[in-house]
Protein backbone atom coordinates (compact mmCIF):
# COMPACT_ATOMS: atom_id res chain seq x y z
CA UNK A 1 153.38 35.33 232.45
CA UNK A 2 149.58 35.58 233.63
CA UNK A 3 148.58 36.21 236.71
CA UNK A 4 145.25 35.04 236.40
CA UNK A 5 144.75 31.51 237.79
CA UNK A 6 147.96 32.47 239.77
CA UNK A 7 147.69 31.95 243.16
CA UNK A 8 148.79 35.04 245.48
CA UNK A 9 149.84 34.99 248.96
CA UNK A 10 147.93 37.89 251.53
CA UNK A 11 150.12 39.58 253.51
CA UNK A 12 147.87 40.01 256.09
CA UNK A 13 146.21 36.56 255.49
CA UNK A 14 148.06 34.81 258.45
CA UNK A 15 147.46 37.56 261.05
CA UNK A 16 143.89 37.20 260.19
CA UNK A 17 143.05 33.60 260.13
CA UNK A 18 145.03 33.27 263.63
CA UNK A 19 142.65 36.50 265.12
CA UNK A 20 145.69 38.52 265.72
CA UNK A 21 144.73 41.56 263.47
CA UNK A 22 143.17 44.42 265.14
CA UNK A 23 140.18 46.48 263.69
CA UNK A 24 138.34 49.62 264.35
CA UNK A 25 135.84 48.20 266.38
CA UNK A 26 139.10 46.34 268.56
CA UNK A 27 139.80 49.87 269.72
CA UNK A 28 139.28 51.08 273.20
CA UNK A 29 140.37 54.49 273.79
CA UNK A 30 140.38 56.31 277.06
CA UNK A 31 137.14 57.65 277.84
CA UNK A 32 135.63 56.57 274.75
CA UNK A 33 131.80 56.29 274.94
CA UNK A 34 129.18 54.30 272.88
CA UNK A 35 125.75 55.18 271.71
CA UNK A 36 122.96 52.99 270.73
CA UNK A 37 119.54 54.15 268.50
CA UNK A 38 116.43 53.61 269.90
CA UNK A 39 114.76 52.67 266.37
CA UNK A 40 110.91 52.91 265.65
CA UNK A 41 109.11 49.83 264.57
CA UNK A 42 106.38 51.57 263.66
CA UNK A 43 106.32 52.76 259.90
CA UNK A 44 104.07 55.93 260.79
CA UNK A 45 102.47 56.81 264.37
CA UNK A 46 102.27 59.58 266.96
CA UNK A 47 105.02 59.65 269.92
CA UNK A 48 102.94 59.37 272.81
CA UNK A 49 105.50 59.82 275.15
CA UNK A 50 109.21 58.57 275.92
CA UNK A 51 109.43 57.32 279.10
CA UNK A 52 114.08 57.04 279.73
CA UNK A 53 113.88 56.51 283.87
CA UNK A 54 114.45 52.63 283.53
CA UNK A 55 117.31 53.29 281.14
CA UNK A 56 118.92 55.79 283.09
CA UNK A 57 119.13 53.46 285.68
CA UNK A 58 121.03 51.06 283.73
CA UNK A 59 124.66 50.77 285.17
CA UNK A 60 127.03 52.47 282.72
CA UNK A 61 124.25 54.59 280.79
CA UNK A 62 125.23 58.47 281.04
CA UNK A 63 122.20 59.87 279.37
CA UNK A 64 119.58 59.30 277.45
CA UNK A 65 118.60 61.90 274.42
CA UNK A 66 115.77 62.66 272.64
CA UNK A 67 114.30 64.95 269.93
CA UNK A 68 113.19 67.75 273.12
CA UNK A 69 116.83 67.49 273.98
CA UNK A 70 118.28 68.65 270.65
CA UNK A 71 118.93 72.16 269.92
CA UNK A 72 116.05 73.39 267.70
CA UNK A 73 116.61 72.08 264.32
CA UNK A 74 116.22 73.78 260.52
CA UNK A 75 115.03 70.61 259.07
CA UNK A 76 111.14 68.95 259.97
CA UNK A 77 109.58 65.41 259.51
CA UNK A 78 111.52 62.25 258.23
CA UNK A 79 114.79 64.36 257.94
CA UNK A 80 114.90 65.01 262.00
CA UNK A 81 118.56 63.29 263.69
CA UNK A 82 115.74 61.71 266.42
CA UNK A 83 111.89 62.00 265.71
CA UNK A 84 109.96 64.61 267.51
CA UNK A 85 106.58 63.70 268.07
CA UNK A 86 105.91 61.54 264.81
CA UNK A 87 107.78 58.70 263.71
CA UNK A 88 107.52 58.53 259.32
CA UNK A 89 109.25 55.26 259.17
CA UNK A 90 110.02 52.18 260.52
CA UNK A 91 113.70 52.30 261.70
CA UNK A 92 113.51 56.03 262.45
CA UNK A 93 115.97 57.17 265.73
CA UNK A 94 113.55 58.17 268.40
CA UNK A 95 116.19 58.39 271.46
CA UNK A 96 119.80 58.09 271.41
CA UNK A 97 121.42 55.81 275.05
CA UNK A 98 124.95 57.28 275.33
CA UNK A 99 127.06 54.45 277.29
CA UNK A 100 130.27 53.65 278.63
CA UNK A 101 130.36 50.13 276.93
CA UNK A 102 128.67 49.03 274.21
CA UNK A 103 126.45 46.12 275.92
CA UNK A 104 125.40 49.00 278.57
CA UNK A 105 123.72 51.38 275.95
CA UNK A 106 122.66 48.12 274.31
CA UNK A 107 120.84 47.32 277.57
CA UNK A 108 119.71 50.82 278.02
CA UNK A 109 118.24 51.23 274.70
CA UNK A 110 116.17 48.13 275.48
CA UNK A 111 114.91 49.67 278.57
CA UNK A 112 113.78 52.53 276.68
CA UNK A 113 109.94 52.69 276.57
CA UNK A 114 108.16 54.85 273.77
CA UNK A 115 104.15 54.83 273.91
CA UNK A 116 102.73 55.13 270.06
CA UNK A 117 99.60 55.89 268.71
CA UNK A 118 99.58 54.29 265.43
């Protein structure tokens, strides 16, 4: 007997197409929190400054990080976990919006304002 051609039943094909099966990102866990990148759309420019007051203000945003905020690090340029004073590619973390929900350091991150000089 082959099996190809064969049609196979999923077990986990009905729990699925009805939305019952639960994944990762389902979870809530007691005093889980939720961060969101602040990503540079600039491919290479200076950081100007950072300016995190609106954000902070955003119901549900704890804090808002940044490369000053970091313990000093061993690596320097591109390699940096959040950019400190250049950005060397578009995408590149420039703040991190640590949140109690997920739309909150959404909405924080949005109210981040960074000031480049390309």
């Amino acid at each position: 007997m082959s099996v190809i051609g064969t049609p196979t039943r999923r077990l986990e094909g009905r729990e699925k197409v009805s939305g019952a099966t639960r994944f990762t990102a389902d979870l809530e866990l007691p005093g889980l929190l939720h961060v969101q990148l602040v990503l540079s759309h600039l491919a290479s420019a200076e950081i100007k400054s950072i300016d995190r007051t609106a954000a902070r203000s955003v119901p549900g945003v704890l804090d808002v990080v940044i490369a000053a905020d970091l313990p000093e690090q061993e690596v320097a340029g591109p390699d940096q976990p959040l950019a400190a004073g250049r950005v060397f590619y578009a995408g590149q973390p420039v703040a991190a919006v640590i949140a109690t929900s997920e739309a909150a350091a959404h909405d924080g991150a949005a109210a981040v304002e960074v000031d480049y000089e390309p």
